[in-house]
Protein backbone atom coordinates (compact mmCIF):
# COMPACT_ATOMS: atom_id res chain seq x y z
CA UNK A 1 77.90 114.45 86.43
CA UNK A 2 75.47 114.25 89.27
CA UNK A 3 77.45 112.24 91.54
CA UNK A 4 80.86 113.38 90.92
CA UNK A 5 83.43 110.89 90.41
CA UNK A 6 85.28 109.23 87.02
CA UNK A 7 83.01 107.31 85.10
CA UNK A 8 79.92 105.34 85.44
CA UNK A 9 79.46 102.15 87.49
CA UNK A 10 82.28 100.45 89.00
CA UNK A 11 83.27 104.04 90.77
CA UNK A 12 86.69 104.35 91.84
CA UNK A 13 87.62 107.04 94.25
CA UNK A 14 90.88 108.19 92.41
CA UNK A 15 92.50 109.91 94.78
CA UNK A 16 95.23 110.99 92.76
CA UNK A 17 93.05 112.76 89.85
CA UNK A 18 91.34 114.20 92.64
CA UNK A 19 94.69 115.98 93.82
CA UNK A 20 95.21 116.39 90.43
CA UNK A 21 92.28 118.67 90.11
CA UNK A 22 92.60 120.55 92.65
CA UNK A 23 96.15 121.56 91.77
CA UNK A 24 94.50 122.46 87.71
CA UNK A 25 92.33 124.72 89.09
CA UNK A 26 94.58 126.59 91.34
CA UNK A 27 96.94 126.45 87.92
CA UNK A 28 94.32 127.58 85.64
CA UNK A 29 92.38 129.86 88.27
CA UNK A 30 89.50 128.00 86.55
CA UNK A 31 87.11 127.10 89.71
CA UNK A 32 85.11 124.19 87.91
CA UNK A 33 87.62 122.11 88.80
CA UNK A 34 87.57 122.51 92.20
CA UNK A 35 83.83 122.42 92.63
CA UNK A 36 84.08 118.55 90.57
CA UNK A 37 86.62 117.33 92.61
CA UNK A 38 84.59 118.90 95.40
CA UNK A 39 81.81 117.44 94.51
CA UNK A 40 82.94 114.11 93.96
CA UNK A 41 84.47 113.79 97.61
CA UNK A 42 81.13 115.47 99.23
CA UNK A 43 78.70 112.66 97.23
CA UNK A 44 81.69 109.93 98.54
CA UNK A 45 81.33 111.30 102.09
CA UNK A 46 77.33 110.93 102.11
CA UNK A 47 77.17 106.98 100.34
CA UNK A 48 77.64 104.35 101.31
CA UNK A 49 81.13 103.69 100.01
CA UNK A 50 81.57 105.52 103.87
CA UNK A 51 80.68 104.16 106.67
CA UNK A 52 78.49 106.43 108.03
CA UNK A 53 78.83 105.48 111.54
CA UNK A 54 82.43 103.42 111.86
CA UNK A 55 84.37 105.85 109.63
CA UNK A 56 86.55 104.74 106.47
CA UNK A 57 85.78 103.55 102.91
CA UNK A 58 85.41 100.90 101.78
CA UNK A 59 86.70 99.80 98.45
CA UNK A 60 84.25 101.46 95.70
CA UNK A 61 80.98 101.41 94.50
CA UNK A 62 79.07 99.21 92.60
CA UNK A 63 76.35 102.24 91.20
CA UNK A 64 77.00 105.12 90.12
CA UNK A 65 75.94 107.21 93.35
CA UNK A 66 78.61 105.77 95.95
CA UNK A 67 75.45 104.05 97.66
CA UNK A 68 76.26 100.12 97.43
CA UNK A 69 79.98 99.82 97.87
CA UNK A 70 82.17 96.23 97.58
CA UNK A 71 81.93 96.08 101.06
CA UNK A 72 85.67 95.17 101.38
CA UNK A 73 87.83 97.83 103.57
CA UNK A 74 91.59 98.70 102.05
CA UNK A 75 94.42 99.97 103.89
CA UNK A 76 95.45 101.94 101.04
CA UNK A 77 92.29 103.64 100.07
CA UNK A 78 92.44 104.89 103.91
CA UNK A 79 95.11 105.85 102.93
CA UNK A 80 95.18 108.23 100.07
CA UNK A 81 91.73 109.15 100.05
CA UNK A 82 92.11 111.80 103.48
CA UNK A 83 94.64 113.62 101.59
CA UNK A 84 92.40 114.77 99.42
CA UNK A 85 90.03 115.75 102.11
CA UNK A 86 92.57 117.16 104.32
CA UNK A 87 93.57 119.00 100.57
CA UNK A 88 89.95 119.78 100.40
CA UNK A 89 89.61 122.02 103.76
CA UNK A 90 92.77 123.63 102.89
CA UNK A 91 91.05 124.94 99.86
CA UNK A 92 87.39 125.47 101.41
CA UNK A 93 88.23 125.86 105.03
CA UNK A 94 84.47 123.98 105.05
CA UNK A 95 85.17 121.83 108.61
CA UNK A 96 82.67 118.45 106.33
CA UNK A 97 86.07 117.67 105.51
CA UNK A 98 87.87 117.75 108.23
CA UNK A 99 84.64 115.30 110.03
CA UNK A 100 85.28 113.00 107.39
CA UNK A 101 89.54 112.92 107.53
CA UNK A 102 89.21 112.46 111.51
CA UNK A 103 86.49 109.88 111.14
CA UNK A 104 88.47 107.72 108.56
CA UNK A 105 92.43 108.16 110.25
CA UNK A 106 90.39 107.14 113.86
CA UNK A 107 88.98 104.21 112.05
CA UNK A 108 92.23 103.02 111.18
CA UNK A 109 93.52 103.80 114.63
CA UNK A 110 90.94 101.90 115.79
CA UNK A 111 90.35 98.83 113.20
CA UNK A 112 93.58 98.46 111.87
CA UNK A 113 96.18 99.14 113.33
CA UNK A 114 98.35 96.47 115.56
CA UNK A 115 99.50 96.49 118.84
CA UNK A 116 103.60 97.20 117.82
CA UNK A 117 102.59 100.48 115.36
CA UNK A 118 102.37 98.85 111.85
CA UNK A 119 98.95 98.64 110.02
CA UNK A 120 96.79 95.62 109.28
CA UNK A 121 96.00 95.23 105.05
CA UNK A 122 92.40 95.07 104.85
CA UNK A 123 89.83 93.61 106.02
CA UNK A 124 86.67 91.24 104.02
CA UNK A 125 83.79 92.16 102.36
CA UNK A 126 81.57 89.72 103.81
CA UNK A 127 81.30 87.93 107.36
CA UNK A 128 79.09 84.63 108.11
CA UNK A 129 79.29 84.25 104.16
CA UNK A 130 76.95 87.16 103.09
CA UNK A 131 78.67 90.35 102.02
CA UNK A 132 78.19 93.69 103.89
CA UNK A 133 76.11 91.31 106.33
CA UNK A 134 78.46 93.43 109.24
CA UNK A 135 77.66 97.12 107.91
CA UNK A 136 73.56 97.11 107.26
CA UNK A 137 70.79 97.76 109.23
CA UNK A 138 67.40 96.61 109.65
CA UNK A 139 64.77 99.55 110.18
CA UNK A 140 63.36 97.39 112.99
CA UNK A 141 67.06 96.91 114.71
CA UNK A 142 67.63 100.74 114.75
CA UNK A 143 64.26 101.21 116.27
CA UNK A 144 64.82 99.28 119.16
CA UNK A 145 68.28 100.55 119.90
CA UNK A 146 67.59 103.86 119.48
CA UNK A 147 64.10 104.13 120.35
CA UNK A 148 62.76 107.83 120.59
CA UNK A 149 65.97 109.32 118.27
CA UNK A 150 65.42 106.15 115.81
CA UNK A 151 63.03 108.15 113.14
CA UNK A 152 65.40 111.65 113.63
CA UNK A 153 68.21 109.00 112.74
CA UNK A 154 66.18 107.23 110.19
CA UNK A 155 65.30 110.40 108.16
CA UNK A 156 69.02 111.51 107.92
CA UNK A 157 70.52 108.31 106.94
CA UNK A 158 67.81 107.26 104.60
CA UNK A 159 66.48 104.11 106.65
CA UNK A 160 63.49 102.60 105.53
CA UNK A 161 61.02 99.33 106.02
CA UNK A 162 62.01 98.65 102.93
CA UNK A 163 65.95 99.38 102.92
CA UNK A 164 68.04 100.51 100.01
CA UNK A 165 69.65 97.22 99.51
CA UNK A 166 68.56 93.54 99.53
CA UNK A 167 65.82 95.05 101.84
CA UNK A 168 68.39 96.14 104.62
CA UNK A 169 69.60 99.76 104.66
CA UNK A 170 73.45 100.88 103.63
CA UNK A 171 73.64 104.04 105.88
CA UNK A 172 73.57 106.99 103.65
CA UNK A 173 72.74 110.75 103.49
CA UNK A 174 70.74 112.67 101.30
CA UNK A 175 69.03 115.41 103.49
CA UNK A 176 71.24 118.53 105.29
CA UNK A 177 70.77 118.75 108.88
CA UNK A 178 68.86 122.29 108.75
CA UNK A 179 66.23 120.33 107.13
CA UNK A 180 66.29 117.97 109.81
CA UNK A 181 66.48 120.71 112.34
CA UNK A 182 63.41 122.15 110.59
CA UNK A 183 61.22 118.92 110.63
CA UNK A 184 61.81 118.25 114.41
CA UNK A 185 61.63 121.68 115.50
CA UNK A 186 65.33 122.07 117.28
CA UNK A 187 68.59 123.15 116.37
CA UNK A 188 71.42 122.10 114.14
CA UNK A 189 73.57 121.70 117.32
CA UNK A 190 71.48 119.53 118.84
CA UNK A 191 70.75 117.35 115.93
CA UNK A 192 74.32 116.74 115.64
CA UNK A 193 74.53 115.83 119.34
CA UNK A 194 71.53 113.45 118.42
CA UNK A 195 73.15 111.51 115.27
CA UNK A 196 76.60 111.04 117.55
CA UNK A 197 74.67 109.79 120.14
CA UNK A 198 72.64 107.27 117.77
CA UNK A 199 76.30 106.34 116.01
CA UNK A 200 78.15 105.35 118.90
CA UNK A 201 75.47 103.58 120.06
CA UNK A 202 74.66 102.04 117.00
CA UNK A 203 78.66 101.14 116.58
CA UNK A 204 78.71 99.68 119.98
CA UNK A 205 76.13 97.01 118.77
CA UNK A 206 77.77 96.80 115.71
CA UNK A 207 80.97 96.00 117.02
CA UNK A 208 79.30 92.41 118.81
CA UNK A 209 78.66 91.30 115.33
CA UNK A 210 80.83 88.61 113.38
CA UNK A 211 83.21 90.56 111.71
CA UNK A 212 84.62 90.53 108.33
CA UNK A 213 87.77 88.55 107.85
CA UNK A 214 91.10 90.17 108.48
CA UNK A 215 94.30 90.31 106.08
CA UNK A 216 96.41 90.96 109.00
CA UNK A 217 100.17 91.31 107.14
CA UNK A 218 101.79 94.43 107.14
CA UNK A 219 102.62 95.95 103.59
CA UNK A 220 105.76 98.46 103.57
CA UNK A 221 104.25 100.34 100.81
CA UNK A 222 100.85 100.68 102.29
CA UNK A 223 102.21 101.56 105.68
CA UNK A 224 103.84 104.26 103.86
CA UNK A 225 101.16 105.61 102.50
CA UNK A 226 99.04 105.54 105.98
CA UNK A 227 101.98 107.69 107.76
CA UNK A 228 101.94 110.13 104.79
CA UNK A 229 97.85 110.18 105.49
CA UNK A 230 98.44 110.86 109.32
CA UNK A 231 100.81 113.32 108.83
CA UNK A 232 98.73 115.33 106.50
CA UNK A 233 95.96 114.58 109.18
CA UNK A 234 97.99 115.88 111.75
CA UNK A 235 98.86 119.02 109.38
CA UNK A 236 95.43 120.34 109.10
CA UNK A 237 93.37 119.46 112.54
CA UNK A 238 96.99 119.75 114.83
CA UNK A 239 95.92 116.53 116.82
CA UNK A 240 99.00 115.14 118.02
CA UNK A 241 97.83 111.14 117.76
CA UNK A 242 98.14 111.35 114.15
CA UNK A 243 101.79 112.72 114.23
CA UNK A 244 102.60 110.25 116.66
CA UNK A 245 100.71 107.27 114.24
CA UNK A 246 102.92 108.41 112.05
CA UNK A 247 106.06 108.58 113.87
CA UNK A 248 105.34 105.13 115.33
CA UNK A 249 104.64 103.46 111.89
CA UNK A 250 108.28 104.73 110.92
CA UNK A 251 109.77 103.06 114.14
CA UNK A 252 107.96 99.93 113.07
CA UNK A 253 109.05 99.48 109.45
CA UNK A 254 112.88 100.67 110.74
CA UNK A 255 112.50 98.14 113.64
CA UNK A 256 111.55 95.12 111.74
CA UNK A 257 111.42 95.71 107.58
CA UNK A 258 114.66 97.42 107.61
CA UNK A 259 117.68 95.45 107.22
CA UNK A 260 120.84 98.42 106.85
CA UNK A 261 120.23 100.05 103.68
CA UNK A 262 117.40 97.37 102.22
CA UNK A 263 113.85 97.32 102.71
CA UNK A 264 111.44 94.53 102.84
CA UNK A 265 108.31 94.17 101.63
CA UNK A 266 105.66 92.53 103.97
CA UNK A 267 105.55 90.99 107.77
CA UNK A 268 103.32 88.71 109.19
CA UNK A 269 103.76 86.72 112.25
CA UNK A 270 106.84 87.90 113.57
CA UNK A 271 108.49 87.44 110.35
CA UNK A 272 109.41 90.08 107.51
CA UNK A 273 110.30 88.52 103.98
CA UNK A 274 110.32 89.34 100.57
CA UNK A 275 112.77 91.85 98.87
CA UNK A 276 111.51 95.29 98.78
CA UNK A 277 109.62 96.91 95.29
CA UNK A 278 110.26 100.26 93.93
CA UNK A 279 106.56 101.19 95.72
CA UNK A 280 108.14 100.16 98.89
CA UNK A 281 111.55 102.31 98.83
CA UNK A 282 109.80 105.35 97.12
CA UNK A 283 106.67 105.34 99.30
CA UNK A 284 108.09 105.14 102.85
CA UNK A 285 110.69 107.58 100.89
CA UNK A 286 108.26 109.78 99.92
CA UNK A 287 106.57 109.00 103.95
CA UNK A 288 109.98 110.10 105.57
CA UNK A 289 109.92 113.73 103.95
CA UNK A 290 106.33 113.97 105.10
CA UNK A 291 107.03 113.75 108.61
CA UNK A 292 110.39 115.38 108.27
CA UNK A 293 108.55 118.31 107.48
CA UNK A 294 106.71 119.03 110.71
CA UNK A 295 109.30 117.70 112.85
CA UNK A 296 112.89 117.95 111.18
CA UNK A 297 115.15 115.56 112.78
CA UNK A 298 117.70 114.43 110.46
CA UNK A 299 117.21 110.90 111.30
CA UNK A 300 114.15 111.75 108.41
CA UNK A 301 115.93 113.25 106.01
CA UNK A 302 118.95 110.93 106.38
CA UNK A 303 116.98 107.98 105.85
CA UNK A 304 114.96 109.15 102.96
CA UNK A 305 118.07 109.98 101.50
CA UNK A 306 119.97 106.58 101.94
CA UNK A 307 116.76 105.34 100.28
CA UNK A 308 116.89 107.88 97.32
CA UNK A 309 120.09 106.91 96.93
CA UNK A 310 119.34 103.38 97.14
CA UNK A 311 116.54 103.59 94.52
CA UNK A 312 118.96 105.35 91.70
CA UNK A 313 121.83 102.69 92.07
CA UNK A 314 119.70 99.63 92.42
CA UNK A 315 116.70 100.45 90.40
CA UNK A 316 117.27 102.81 87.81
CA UNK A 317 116.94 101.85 84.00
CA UNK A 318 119.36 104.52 81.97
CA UNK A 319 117.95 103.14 78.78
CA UNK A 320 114.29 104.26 79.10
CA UNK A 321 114.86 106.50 81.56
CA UNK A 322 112.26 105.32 84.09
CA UNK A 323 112.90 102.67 87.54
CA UNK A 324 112.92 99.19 87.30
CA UNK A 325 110.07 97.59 89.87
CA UNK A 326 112.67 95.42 91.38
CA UNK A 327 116.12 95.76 92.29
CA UNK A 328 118.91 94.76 90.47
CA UNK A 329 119.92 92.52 93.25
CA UNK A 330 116.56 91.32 93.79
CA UNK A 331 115.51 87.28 93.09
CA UNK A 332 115.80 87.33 89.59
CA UNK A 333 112.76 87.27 87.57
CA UNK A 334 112.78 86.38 84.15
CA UNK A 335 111.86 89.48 83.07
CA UNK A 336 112.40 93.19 85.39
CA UNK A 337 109.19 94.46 85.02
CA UNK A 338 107.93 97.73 84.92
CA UNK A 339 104.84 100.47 85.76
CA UNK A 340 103.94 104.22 85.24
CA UNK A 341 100.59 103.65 85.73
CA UNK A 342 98.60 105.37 88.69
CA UNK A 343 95.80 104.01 89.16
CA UNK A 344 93.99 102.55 92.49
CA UNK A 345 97.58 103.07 93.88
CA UNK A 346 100.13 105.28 92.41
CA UNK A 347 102.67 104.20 90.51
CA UNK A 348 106.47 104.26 92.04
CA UNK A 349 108.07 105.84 89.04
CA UNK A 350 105.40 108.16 90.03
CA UNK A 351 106.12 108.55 93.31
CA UNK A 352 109.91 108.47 93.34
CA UNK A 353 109.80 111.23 90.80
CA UNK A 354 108.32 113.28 93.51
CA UNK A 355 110.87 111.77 95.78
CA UNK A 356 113.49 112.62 93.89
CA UNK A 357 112.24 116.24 92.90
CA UNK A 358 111.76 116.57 97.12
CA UNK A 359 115.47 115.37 97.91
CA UNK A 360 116.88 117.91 94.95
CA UNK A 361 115.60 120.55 96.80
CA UNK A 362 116.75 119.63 100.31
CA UNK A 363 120.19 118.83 99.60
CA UNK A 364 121.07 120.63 96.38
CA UNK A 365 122.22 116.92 94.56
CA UNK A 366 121.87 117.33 90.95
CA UNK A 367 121.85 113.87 90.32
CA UNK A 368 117.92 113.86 91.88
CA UNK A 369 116.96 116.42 89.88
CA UNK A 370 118.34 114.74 86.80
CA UNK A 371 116.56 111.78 87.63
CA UNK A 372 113.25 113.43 88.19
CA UNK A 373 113.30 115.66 84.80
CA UNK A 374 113.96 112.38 82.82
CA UNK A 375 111.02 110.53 84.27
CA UNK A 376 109.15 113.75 83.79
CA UNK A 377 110.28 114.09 79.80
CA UNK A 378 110.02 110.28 79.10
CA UNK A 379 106.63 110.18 80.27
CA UNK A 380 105.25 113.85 79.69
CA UNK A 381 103.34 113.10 76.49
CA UNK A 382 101.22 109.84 77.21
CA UNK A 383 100.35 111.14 80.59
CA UNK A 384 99.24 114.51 78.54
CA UNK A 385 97.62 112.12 76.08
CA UNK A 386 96.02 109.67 79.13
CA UNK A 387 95.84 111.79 82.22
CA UNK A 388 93.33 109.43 84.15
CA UNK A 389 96.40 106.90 83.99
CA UNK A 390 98.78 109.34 85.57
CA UNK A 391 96.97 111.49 88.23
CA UNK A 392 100.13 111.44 90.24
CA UNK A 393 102.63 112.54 88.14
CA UNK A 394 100.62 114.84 86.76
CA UNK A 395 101.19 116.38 90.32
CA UNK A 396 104.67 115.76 90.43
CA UNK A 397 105.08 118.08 86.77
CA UNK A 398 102.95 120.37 88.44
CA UNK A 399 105.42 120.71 91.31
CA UNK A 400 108.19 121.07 89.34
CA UNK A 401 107.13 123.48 86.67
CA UNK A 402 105.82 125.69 89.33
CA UNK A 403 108.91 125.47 91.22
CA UNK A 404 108.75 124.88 94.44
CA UNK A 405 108.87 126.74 96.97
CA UNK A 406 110.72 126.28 99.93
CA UNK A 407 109.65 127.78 103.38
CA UNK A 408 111.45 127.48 106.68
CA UNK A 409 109.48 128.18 109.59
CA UNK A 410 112.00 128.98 112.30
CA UNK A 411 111.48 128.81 116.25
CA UNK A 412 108.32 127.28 115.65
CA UNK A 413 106.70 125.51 118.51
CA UNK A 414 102.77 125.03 117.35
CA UNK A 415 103.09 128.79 116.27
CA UNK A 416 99.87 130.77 114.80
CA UNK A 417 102.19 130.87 111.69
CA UNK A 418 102.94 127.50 111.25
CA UNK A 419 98.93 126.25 111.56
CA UNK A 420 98.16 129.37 109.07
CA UNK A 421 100.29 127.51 107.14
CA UNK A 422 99.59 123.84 107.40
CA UNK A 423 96.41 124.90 106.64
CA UNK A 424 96.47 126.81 103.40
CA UNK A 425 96.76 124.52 100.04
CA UNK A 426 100.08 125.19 98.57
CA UNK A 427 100.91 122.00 96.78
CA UNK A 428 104.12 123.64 95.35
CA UNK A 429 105.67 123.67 98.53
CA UNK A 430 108.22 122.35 100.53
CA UNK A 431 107.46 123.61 104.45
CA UNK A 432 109.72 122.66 106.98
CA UNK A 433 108.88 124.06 110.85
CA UNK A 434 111.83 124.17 113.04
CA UNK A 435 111.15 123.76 116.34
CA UNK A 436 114.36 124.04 118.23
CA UNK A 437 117.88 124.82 117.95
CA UNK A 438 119.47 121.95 118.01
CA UNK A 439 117.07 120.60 114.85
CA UNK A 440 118.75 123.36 112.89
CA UNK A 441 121.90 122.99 113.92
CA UNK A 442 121.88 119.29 112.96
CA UNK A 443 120.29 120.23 109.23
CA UNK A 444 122.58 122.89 108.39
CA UNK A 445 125.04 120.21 106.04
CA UNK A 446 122.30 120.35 104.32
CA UNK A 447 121.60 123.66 101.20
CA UNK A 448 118.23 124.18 102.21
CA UNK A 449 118.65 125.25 105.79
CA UNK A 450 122.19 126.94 105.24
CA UNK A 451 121.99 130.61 105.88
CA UNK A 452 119.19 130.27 108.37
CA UNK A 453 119.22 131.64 111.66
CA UNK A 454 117.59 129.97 115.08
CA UNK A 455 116.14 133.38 117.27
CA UNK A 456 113.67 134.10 120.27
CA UNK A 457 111.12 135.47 118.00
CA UNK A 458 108.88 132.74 115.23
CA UNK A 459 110.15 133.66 111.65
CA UNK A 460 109.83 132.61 108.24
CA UNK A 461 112.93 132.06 104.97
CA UNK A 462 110.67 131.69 102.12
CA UNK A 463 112.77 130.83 99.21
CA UNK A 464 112.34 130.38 95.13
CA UNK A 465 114.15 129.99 92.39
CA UNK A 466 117.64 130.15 94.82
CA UNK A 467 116.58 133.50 96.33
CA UNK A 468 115.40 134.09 99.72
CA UNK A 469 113.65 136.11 101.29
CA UNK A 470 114.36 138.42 104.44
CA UNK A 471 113.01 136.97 108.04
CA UNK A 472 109.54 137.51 107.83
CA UNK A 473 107.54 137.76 110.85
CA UNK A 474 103.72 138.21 110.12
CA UNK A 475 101.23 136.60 108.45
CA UNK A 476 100.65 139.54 105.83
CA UNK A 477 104.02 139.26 105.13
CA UNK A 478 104.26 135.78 104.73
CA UNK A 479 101.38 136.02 102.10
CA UNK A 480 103.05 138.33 99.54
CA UNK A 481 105.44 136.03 98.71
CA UNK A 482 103.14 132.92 98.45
């Protein structure tokens, strides 16, 4: 398809196919996966389901070319959508995708997130009653605010007289900038100096507009799925503000949606309520062993366990072999309902299959990886037959029949090693960076780090199918056994 993407109009991003592709090809060595899903997020980047200038997408598009989004703006779909382009440079190394993962994770930085480290919900599609009334442009308003850069502007982002929607313009692109360059005579660099210029002025005006309506509650599961989106951020571009975004968004939930071993599901106004869902416990689960990886303090892995645990005594249905969306001690419902679905959010059987796949290999507790194959088997065949419906386990099955492999990084403090390998794609993996002593010595109760050995010199264990290898200590060794 032209435009990339699943289906016609409505287009949905579907992040999780697009993860799901990426992990095929490298399966299958077959590269036409890769260049769909590649295509797909590069057509996303230049519509106008992106703001161009603000960063973020909004919800999805109403054509079949990402140009005319629903101009509503979703916590979740800034979210999971910068893992797949943070996925994307770790496959292409192409820095378009990083631009467009740091544009989106500032946006939320910026837009949405409050002042005690939680993250707002969304916010409208319309302001002053007409929709996207907040996001477009007149050709005349540009002009006048940008006055002898307005036409090098207009010709990148497609701005006419006319416009591209209800005669005002959604900021798109559909020209590369060495075309640009070549129109106007000067370089690349300095037409990209020109068009951040124009944008911050242009979002500086923008920003004394009405704005859209704000959901301003704070969802446990979607804050989950923000800190796994910052860490990943903070994996491939090594900018410390997304680490700590993600470390702070822990504190948060811990602070005030945590009550001892229970989670709950959404604050607002100084109050938390509402019993936590299975998304809840397996997302900020799942969230945990993100940032565990890059910095190991137990406190991670401890927690994420007490969840795990929490998730297979209070949630887990033995007769279909699949979790229960509430909790068996939650305000009883006349019916416990279920879902394996992933769809614009995954699903958290999904999602605490990879949890509990994660925690197996950590801590060496067969009754996780017991868990995990049973989802797996139970749901293997309709997810073969309807893989659209379960991008995300998909990914989990890939994980698991790959086998994972586990890599300490020992003595690591921002080591050439470790961002060689934050930055490769190696879905498969579990990558853990020890930084300091005392981080090992707190971890070693637990199978995965036992054996290992703190030093002077950066190292790497890299481990598979229970055997490990000697300390490695290059690069070129590192990459014979990955």
């Amino acid at each position: 398809m032209a435009y990339g993407g699943f289906g016609s109009a409505p287009k949905f991003p579907n992040a999780a196919n697009v993860s799901f592709l990426f992990r095929y090809a490298k399966l299958t060595g077959l590269s036409k996966f890769n260049e769909f899903a590649l295509k797909t997020l590069n057509k996303m980047a230049k519509g106008g389901i992106f703001d161009q200038i603000g960063g973020g997408f909004h919800r999805y598009s109403t054509d079949a070319r990402w140009l005319v989004p629903h101009f509503e703006k979703m916590l979740y779909d800034n979210a999971l959508i910068p893992v797949n382009y943070a996925e994307a440079y770790q496959i292409t190394k192409d820095p378009f995708y990083l631009e467009i993962l740091n544009k989106t994770l500032d946006y939320v930085l910026r837009e949405m997130m409050s002042t005690a480290g939680g993250f707002f919900s969304a916010y409208d599609a319309d302001s002053e009653g007409i929709e996207g009334k907040f996001y477009v442009w007149k050709k005349s308003e540009i002009n006048e605010i940008l006055g002898d850069d307005a036409d090098l502007f207009c010709l990148y982002y497609d701005v006419t007289e006319g416009g591209n929607w209800e005669g005002n313009n959604i900021l798109c692109n559909n020209i590369n900038i060495s075309a640009v360059a070549f129109h106007f005579g000067i370089s690349e660099d300095n037409i990209r100096e020109i068009l951040t210029n124009c944008s911050t002025k242009l979002l500086d005006v923008r920003s004394k507009r009405i704005r859209p309506g704000l959901d301003d509650k704070i969802l446990t599961s979607w804050n989950s799925l923000m800190i796994t989106a910052f860490a990943k951020g903070y994996r491939v571009t090594n900018q410390t503000k997304y680490l700590d975004a993600a470390k702070n968004c822990i504190s948060f939930i811990e602070k005030n949606l945590l009550d001892e071993d229970k989670l709950l599901r959404t604050y607002k106004n100084n109050t938390a309520k509402i019993d936590g869902y299975l998304e809840d416990y397996s997302y900020f689960a799942n969230a945990l062993l993100d940032v565990f990886e890059i910095e190991p303090e137990s406190k991670y892995l401890d927690l994420s366990l007490k969840l795990g645990c929490y998730l297979v005594d209070h949630f887990w249905d033995s007769e279909t072999n699949s979790f229960f969306m509430t909790s068996d001690n939650h305000e009883k419902l006349i019916i416990r309902p279920k879902s394996n679905y992933d769809l614009s959010l995954p699903s958290g059987n999904s999602v605490s299959c990879f949890v509990m796949l994660r925690l197996y290999h950590l801590t060496q507790k067969e009754k996780f990886l017991k868990i995990a194959t049973q989802i797996m088997e139970s749901q293997a065949q309709i997810a073969a037959e309807n893989p659209f419906g379960f991008g995300y386990l998909l990914n989990t099955i890939y994980a698991y029949l790959q086998k994972p492999t586990e890599i300490t990084i020992v003595n690591d403090e921002n080591s050439e090693i470790s961002k060689y390998l934050f930055t490769k794609f190696m879905p498969e993996s579990i990558l853990v960076a020890i930084s300091h002593k005392s981080q090992l010595e707190k971890l070693a109760k637990f199978p995965f780090f036992t054996g290992k050995i703190f030093d002077d010199e950066t190292f790497v264990y890299i481990c598979k199918n229970f055997s490990c290898s000697l300390p490695l200590k290059s690069i070129d060794e590192i990459d014979l056994l990955i």
